[in-house]
Protein backbone atom coordinates (compact mmCIF):
# COMPACT_ATOMS: atom_id res chain seq x y z
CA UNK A 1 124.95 48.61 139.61
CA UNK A 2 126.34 51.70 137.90
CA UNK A 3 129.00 53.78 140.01
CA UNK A 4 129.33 57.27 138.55
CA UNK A 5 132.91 58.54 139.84
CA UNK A 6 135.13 61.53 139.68
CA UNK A 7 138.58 60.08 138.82
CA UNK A 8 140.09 63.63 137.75
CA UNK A 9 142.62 63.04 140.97
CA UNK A 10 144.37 60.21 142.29
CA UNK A 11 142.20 60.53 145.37
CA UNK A 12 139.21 60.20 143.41
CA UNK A 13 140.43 57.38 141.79
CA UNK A 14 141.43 55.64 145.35
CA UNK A 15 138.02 56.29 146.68
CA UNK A 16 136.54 54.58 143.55
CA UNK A 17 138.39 51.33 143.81
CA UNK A 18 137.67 51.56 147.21
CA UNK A 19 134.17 51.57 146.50
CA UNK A 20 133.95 48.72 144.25
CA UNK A 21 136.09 46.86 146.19
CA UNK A 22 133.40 47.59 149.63
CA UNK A 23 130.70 46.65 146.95
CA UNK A 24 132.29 43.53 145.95
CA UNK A 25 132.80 42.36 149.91
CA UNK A 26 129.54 42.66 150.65
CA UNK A 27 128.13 40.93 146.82
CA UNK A 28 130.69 39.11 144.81
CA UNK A 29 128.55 38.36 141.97
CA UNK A 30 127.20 42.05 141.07
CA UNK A 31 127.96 43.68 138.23
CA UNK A 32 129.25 46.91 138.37
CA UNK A 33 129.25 49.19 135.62
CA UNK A 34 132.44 52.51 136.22
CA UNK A 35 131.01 55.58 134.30
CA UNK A 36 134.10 57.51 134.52
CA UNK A 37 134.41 60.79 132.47
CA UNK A 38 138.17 60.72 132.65
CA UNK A 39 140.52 57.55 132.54
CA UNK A 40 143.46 58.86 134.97
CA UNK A 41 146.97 58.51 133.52
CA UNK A 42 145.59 57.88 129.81
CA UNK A 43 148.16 60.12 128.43
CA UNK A 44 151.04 57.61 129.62
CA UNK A 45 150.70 55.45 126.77
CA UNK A 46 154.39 54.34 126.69
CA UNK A 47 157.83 53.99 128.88
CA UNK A 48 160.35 56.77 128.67
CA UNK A 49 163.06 55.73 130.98
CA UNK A 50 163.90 51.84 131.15
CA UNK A 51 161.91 50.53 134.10
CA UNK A 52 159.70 52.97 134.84
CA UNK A 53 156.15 51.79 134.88
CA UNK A 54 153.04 52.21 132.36
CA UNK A 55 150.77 53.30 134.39
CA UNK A 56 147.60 53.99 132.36
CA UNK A 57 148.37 50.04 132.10
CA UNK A 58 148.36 49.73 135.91
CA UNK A 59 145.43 51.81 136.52
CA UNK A 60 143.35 49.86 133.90
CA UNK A 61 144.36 46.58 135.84
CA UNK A 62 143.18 47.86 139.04
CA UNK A 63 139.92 49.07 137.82
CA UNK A 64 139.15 45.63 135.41
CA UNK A 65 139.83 44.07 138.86
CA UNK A 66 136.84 45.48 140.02
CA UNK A 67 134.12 46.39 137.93
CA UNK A 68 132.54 44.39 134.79
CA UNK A 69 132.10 47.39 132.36
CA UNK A 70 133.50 50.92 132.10
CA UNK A 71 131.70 53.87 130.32
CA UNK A 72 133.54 57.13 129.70
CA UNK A 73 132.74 60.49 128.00
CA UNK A 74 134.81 61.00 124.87
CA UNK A 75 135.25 64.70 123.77
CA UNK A 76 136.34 64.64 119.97
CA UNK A 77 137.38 68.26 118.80
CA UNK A 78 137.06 68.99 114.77
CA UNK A 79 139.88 71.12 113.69
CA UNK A 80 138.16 74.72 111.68
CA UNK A 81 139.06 74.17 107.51
């Protein structure tokens, strides 16, 4: 099964895990493929302040939970010689 979400928002992102988690109740075993054009929290790559949390790491956890595969969109822009 291939979900196609809008995760530009947290409550996008709610609704899609969600989802896959309403999916997964009702078949356990079904794969479920995330085509999300934008990871949420991405840029958050690394801890400023002591303790605070990664959260691109704890979104990724929460959707790996859920689905077996994620597809994105990746937009590469060439910088003009």
């Amino acid at each position: 099964m291939v979900i196609a979400a809008d995760t530009s928002s947290s409550a996008g992102l709610i609704k899609t895990i969600l989802a896959t988690d309403a999916i997964r109740s009702i078949n356990p075993k079904i794969n479920i493929t995330l085509f999300a054009p934008y990871f949420p929290y991405a840029r958050q790559d690394r801890r400023m302040i002591f303790g605070e949390p990664l959260s691109v790491k704890v979104i990724a956890n929460l959707i790996n939970q859920r689905v077996s595969a994620l597809a994105g969109k990746q937009i590469t822009t060439l910088a003009a010689d």
